[in-house]
C-alpha atoms as a PDB file:
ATOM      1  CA  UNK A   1       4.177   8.370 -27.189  1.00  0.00           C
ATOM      2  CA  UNK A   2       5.106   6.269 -29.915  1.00  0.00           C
ATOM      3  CA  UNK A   3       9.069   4.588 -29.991  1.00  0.00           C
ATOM      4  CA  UNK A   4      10.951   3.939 -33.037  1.00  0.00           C
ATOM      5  CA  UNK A   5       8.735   6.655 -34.644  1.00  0.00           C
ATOM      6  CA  UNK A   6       9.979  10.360 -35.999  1.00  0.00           C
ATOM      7  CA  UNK A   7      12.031  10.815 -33.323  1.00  0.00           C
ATOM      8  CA  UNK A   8      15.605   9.396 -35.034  1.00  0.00           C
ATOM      9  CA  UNK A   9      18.266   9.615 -32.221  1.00  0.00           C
ATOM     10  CA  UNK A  10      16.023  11.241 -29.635  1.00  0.00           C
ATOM     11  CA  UNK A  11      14.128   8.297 -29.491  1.00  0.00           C
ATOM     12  CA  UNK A  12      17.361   6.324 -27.219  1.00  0.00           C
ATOM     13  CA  UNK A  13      17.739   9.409 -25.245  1.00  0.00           C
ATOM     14  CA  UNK A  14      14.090   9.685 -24.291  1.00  0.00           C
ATOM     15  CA  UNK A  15      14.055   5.809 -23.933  1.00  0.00           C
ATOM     16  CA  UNK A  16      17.064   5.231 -21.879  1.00  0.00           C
ATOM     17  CA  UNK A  17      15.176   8.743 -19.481  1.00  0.00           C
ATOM     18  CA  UNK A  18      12.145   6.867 -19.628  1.00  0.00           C
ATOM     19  CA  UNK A  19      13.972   3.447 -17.931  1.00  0.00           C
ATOM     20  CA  UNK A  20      16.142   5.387 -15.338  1.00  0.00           C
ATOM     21  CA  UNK A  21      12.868   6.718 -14.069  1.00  0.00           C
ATOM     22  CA  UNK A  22      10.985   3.924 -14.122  1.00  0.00           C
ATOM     23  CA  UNK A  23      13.741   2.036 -12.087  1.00  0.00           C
ATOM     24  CA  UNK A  24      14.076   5.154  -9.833  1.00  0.00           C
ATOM     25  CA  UNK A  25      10.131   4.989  -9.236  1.00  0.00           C
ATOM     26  CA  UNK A  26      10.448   1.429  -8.297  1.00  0.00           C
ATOM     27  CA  UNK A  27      13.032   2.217  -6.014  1.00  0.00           C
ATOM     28  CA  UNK A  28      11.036   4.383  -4.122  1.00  0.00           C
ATOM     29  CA  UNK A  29       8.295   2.092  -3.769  1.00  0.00           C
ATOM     30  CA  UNK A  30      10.945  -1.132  -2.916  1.00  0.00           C
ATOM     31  CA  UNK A  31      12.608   1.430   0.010  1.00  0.00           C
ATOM     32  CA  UNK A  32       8.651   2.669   0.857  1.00  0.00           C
ATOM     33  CA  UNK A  33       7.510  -0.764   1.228  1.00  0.00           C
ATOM     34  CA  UNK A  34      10.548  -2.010   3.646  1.00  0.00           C
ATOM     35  CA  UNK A  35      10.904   0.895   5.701  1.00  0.00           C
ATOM     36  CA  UNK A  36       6.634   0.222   6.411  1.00  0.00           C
END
């Protein structure tokens, strides 16, 4: 898992994946956490 390594142009791709689920994940918890 190492960024900015051997990756070239795949390396924004899988970064930019990476942050959409991250913010997706703490979505879920955000919504899980209200609706409790």
């Amino acid at each position: 898992m190492g960024f900015g390594g051997s990756c070239g142009e795949g390396c924004g791709f899988a970064g930019g994946f990476a942050l959409l689920v991250v913010l997706f994940i703490l979505l879920i918890i955000v919504g899980a956490s209200c609706f409790c």
